[in-house]
PDB file of N, CA and C in Angstrom:
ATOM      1  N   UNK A   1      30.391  11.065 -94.168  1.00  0.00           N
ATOM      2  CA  UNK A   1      29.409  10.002 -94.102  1.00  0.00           C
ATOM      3  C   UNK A   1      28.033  10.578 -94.424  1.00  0.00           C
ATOM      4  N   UNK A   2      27.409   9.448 -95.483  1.00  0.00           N
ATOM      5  CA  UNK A   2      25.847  10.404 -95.512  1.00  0.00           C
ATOM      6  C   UNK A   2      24.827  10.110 -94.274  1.00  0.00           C
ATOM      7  N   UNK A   3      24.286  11.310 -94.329  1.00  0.00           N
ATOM      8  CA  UNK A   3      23.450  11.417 -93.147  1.00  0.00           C
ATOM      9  C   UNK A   3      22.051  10.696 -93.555  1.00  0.00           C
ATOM     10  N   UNK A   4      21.640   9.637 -92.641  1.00  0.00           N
ATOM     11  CA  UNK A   4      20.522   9.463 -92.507  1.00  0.00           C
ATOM     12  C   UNK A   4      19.405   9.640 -91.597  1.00  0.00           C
ATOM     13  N   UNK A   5      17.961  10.739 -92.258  1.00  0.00           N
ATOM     14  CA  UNK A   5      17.165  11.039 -91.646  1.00  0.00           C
ATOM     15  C   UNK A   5      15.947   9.529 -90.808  1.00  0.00           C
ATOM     16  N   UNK A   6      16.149   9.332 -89.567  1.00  0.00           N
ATOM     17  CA  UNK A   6      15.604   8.066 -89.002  1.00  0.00           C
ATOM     18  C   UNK A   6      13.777   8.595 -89.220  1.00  0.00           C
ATOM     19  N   UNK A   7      13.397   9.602 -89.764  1.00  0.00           N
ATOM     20  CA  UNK A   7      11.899  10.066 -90.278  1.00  0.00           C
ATOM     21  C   UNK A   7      11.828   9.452 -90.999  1.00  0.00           C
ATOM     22  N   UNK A   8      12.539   9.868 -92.060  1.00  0.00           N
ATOM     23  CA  UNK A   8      12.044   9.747 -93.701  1.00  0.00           C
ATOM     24  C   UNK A   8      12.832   8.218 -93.907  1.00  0.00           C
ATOM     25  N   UNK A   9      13.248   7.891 -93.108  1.00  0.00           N
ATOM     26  CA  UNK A   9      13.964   6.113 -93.622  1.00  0.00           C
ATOM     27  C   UNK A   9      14.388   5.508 -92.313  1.00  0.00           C
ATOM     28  N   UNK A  10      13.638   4.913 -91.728  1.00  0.00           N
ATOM     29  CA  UNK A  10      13.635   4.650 -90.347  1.00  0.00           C
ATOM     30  C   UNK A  10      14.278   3.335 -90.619  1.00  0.00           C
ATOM     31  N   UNK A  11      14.394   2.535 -91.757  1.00  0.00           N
ATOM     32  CA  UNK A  11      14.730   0.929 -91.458  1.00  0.00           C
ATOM     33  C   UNK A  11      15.930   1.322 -91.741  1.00  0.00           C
ATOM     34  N   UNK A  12      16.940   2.110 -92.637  1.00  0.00           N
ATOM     35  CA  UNK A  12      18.064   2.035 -92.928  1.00  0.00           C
ATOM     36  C   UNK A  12      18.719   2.751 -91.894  1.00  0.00           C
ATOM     37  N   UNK A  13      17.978   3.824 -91.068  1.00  0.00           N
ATOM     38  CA  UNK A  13      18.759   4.449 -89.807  1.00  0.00           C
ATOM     39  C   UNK A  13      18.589   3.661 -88.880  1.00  0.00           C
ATOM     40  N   UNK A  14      18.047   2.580 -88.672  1.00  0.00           N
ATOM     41  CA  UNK A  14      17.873   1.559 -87.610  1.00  0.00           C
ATOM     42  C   UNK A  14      19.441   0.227 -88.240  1.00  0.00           C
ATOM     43  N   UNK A  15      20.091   0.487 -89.533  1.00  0.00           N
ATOM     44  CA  UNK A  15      20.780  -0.576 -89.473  1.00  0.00           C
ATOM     45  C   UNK A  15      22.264   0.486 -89.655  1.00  0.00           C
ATOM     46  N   UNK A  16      22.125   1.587 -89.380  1.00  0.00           N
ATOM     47  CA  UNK A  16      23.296   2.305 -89.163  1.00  0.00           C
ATOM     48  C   UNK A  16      23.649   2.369 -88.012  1.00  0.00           C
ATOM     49  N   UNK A  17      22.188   2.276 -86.693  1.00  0.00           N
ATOM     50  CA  UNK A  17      22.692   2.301 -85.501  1.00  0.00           C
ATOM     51  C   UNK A  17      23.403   1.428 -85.055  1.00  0.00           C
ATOM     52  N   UNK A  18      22.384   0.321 -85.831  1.00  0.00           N
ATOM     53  CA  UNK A  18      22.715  -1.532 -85.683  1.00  0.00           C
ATOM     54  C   UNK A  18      24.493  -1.686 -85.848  1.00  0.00           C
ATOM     55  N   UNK A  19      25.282  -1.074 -86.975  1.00  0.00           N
ATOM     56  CA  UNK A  19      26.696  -1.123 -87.008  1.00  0.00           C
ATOM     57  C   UNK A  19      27.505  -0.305 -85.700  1.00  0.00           C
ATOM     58  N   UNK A  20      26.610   0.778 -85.198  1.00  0.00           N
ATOM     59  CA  UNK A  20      27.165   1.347 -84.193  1.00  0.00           C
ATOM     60  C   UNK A  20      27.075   0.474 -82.845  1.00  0.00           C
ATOM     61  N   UNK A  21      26.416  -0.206 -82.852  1.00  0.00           N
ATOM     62  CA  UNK A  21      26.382  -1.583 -81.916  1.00  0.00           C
ATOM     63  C   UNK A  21      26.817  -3.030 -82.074  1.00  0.00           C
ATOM     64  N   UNK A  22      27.558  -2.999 -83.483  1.00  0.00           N
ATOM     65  CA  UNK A  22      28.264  -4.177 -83.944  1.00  0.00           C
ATOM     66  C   UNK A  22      26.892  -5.274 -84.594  1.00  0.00           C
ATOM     67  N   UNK A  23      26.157  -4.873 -84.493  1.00  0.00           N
ATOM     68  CA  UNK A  23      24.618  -5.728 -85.244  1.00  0.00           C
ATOM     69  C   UNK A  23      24.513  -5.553 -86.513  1.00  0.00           C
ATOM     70  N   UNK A  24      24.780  -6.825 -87.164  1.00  0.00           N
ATOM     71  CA  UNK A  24      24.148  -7.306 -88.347  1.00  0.00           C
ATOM     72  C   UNK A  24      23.207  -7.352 -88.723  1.00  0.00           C
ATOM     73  N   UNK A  25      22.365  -7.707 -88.386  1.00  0.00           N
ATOM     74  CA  UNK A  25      21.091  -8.109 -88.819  1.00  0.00           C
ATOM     75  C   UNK A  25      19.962  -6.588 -89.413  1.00  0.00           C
ATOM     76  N   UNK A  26      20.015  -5.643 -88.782  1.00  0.00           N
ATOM     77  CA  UNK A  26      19.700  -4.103 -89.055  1.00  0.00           C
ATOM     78  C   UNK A  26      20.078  -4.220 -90.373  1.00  0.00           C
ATOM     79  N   UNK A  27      21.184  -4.178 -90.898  1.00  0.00           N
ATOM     80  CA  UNK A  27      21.922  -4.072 -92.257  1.00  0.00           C
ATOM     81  C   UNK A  27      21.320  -4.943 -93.276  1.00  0.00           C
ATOM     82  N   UNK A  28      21.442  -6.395 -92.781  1.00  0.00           N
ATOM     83  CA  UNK A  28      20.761  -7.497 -93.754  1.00  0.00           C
ATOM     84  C   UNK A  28      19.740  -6.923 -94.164  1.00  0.00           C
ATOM     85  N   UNK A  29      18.666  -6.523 -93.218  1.00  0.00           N
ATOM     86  CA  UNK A  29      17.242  -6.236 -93.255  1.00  0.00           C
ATOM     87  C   UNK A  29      16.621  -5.156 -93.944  1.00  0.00           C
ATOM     88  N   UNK A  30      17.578  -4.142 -94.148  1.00  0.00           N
ATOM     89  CA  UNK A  30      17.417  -3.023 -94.665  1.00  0.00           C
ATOM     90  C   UNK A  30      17.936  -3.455 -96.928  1.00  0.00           C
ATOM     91  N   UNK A  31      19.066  -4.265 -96.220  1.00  0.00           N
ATOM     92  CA  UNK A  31      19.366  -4.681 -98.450  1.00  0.00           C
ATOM     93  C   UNK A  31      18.174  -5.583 -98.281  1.00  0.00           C
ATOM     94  N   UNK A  32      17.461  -6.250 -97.704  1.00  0.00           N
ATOM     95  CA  UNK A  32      16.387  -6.946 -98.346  1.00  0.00           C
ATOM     96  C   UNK A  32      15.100  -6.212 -98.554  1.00  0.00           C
ATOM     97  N   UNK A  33      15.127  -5.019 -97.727  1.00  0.00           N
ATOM     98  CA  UNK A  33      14.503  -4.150 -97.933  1.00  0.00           C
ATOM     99  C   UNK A  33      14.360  -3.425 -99.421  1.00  0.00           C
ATOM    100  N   UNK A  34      15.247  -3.457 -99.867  1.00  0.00           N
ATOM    101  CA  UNK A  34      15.536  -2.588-101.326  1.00  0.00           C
ATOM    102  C   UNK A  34      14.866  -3.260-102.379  1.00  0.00           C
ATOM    103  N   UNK A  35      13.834  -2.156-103.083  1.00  0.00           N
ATOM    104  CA  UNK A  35      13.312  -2.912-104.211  1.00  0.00           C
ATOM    105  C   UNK A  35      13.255  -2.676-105.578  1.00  0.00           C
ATOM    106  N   UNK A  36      14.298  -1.799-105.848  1.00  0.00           N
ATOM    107  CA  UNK A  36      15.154  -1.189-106.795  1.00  0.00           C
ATOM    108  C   UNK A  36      16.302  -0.842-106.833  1.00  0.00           C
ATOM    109  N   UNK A  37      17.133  -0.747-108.147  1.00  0.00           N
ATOM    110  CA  UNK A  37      18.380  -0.630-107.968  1.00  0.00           C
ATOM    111  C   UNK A  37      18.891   0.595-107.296  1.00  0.00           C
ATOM    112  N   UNK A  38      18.690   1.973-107.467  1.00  0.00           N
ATOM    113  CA  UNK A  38      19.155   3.059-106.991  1.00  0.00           C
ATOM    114  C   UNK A  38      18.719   2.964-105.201  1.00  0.00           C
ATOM    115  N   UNK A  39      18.030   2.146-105.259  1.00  0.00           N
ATOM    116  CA  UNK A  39      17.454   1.956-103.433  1.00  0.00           C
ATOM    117  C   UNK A  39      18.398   1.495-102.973  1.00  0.00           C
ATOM    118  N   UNK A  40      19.016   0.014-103.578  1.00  0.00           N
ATOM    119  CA  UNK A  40      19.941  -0.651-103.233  1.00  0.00           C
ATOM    120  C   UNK A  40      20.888  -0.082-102.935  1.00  0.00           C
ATOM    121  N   UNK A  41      21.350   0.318-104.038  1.00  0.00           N
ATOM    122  CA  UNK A  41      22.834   1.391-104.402  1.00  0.00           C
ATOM    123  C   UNK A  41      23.253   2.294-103.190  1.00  0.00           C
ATOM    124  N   UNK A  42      21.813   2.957-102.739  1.00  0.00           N
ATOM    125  CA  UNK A  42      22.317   3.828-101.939  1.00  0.00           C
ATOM    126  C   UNK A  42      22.727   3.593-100.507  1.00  0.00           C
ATOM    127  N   UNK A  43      21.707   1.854-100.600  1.00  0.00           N
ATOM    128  CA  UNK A  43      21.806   1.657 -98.863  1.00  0.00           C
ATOM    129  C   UNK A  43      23.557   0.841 -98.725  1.00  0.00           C
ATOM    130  N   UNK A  44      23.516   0.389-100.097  1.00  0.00           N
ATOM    131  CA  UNK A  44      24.887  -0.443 -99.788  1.00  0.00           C
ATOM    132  C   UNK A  44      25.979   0.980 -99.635  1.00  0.00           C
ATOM    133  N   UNK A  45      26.275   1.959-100.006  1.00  0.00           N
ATOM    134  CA  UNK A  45      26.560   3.083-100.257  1.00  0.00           C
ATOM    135  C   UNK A  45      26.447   3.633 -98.112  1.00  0.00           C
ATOM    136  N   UNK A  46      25.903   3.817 -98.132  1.00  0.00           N
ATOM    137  CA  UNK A  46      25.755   3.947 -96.391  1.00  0.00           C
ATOM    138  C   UNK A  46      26.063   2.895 -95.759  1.00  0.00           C
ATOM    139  N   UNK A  47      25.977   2.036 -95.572  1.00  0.00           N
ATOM    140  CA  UNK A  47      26.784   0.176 -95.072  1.00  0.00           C
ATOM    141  C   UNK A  47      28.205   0.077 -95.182  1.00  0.00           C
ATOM    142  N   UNK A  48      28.276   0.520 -96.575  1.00  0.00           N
ATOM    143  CA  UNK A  48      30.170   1.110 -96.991  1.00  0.00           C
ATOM    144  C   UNK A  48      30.786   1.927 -95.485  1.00  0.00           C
ATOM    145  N   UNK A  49      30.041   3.076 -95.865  1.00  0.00           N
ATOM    146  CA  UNK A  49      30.795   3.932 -95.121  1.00  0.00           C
ATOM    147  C   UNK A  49      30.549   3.741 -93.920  1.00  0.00           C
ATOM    148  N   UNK A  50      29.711   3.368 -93.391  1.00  0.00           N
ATOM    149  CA  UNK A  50      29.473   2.921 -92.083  1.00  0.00           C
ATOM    150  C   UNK A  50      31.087   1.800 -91.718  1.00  0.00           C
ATOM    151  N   UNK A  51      30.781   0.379 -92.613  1.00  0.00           N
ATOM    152  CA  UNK A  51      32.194  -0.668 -92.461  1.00  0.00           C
ATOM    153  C   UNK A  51      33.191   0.277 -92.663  1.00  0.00           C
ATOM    154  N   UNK A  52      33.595   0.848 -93.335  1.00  0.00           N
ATOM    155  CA  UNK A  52      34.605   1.999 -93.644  1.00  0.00           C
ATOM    156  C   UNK A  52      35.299   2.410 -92.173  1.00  0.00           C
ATOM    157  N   UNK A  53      34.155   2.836 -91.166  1.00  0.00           N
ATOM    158  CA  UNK A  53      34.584   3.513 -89.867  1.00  0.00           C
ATOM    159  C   UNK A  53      34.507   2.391 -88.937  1.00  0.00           C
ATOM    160  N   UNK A  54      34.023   1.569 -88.934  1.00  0.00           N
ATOM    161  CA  UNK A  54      33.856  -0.194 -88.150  1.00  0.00           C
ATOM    162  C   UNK A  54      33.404  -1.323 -88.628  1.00  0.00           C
ATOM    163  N   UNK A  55      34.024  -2.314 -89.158  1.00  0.00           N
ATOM    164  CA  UNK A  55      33.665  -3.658 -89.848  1.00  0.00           C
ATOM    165  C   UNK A  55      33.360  -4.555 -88.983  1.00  0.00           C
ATOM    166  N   UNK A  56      33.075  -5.017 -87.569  1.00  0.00           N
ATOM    167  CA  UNK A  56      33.116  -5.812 -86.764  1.00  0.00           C
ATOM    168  C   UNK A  56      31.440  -6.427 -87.649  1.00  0.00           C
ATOM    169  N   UNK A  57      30.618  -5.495 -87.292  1.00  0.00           N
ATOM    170  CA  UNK A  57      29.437  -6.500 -87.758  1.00  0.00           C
ATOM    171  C   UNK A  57      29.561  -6.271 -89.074  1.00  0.00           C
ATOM    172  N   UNK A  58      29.992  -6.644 -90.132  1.00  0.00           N
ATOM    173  CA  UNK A  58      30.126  -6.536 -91.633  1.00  0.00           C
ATOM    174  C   UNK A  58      30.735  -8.102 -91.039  1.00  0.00           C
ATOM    175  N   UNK A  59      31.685  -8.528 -90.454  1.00  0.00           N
ATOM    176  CA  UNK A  59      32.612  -9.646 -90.492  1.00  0.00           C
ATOM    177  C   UNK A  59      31.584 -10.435 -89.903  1.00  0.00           C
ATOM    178  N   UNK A  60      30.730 -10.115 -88.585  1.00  0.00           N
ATOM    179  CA  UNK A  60      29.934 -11.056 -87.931  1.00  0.00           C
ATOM    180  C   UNK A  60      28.655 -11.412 -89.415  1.00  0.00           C
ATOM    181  N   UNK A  61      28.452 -10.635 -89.883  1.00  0.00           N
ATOM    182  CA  UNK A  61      27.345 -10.740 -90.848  1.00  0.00           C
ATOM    183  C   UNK A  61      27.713 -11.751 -91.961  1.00  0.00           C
ATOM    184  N   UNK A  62      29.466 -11.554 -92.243  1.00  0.00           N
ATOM    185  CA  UNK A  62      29.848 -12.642 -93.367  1.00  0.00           C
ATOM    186  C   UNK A  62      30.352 -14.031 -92.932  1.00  0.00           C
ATOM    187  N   UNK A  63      30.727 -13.964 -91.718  1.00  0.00           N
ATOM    188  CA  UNK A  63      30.671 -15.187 -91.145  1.00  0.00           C
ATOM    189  C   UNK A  63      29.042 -16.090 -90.487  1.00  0.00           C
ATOM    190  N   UNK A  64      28.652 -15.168 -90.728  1.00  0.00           N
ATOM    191  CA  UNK A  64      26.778 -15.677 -90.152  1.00  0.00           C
ATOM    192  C   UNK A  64      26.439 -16.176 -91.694  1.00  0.00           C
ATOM    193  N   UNK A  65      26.826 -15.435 -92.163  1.00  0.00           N
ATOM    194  CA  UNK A  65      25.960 -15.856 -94.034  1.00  0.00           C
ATOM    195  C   UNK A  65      27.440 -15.955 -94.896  1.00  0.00           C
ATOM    196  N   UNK A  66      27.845 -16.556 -95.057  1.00  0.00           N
ATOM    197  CA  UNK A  66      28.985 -16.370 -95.764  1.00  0.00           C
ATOM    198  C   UNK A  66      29.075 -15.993 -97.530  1.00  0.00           C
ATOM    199  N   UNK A  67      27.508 -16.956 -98.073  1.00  0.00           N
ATOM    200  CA  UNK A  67      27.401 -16.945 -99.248  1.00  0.00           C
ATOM    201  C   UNK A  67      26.004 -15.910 -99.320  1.00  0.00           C
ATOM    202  N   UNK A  68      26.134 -14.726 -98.997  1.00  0.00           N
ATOM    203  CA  UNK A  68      25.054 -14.159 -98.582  1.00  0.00           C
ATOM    204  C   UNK A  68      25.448 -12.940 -99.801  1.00  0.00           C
ATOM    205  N   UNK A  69      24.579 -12.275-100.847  1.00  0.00           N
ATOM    206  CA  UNK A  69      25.455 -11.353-101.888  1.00  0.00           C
ATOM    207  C   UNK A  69      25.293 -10.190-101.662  1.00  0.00           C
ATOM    208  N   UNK A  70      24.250  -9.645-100.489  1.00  0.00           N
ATOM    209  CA  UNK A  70      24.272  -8.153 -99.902  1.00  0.00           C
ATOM    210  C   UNK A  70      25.478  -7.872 -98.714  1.00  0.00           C
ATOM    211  N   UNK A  71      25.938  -9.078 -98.016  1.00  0.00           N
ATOM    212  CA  UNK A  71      27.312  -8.832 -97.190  1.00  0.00           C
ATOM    213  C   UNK A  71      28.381  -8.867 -98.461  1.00  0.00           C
ATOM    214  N   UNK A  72      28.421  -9.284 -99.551  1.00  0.00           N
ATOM    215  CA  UNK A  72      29.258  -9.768 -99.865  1.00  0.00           C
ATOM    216  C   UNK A  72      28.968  -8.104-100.946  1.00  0.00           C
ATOM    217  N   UNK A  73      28.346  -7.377-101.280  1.00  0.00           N
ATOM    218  CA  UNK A  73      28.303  -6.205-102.032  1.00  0.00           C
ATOM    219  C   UNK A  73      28.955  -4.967-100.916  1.00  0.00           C
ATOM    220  N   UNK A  74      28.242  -4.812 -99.917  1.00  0.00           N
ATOM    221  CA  UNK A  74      28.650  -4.205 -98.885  1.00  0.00           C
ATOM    222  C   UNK A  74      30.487  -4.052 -98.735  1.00  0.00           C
ATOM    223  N   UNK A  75      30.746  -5.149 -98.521  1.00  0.00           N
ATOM    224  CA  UNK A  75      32.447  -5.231 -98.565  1.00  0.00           C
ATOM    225  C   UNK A  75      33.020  -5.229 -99.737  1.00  0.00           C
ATOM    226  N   UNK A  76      32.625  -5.291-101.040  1.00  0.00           N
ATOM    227  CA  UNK A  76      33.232  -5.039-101.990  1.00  0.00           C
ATOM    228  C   UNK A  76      33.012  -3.359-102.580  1.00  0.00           C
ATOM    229  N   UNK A  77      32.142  -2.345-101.802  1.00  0.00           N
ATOM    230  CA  UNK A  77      31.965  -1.104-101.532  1.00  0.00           C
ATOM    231  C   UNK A  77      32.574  -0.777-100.588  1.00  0.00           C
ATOM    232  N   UNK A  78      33.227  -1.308 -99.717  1.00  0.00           N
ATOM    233  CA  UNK A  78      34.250  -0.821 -98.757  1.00  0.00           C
ATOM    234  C   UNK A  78      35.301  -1.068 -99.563  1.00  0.00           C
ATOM    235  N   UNK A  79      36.271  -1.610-100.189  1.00  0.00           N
ATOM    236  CA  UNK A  79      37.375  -1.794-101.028  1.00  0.00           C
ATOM    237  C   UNK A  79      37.365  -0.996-101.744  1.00  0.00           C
ATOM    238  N   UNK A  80      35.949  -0.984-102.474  1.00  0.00           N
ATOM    239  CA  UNK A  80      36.348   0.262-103.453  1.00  0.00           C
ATOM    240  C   UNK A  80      36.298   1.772-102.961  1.00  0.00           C
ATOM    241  N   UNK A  81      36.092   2.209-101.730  1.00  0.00           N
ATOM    242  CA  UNK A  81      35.740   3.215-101.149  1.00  0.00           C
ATOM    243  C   UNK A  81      37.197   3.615-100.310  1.00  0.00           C
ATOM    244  N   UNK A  82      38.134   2.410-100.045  1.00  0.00           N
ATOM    245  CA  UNK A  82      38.973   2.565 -99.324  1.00  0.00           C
ATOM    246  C   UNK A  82      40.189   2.687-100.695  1.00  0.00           C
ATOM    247  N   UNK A  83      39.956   2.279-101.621  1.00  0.00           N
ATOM    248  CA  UNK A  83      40.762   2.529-102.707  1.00  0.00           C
ATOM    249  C   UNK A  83      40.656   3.693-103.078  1.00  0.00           C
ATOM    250  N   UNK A  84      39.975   4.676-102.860  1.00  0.00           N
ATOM    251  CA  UNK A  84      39.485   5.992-104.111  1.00  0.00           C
ATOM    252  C   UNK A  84      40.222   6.936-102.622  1.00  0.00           C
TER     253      UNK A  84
END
């Protein structure tokens, strides 16, 4: 799992904890956060592997937003992560 420094990127280590507590919303907040593609990439990329080891809030997040396209990137990076 990549390590995130809560210094140097405090909103995306605040939505890694957020999965370690089953919280959505940390996660949402952090892809709306992203304001480029490789930003994106990487946070959905950590969200993966995070759902990878616990999906409970990945599921609460897609049932809260269903048509939502950062839950819906997130889990299609877990498929492909669980495929490889």
């Amino acid at each position: 799992m990549l390590q995130v420094d809560p210094e140097k990127d405090p909103v995306l280590a605040r939505a890694v904890t957020g999965t370690l507590r089953d919280e959505w919303r940390p996660a949402a907040d952090a892809m709306r956060s992203a304001r480029d593609w490789d930003r994106r990439s990487y946070i959905v990329l950590v969200l993966a592997q995070a759902a990878a080891r616990r999906d409970v809030w990945l599921t609460k997040w897609r049932e809260a937003r269903p048509d939502d396209p950062d839950a819906a990137a997130v889990r299609a990076a877990v498929t492909a992560l669980q495929a490889s």
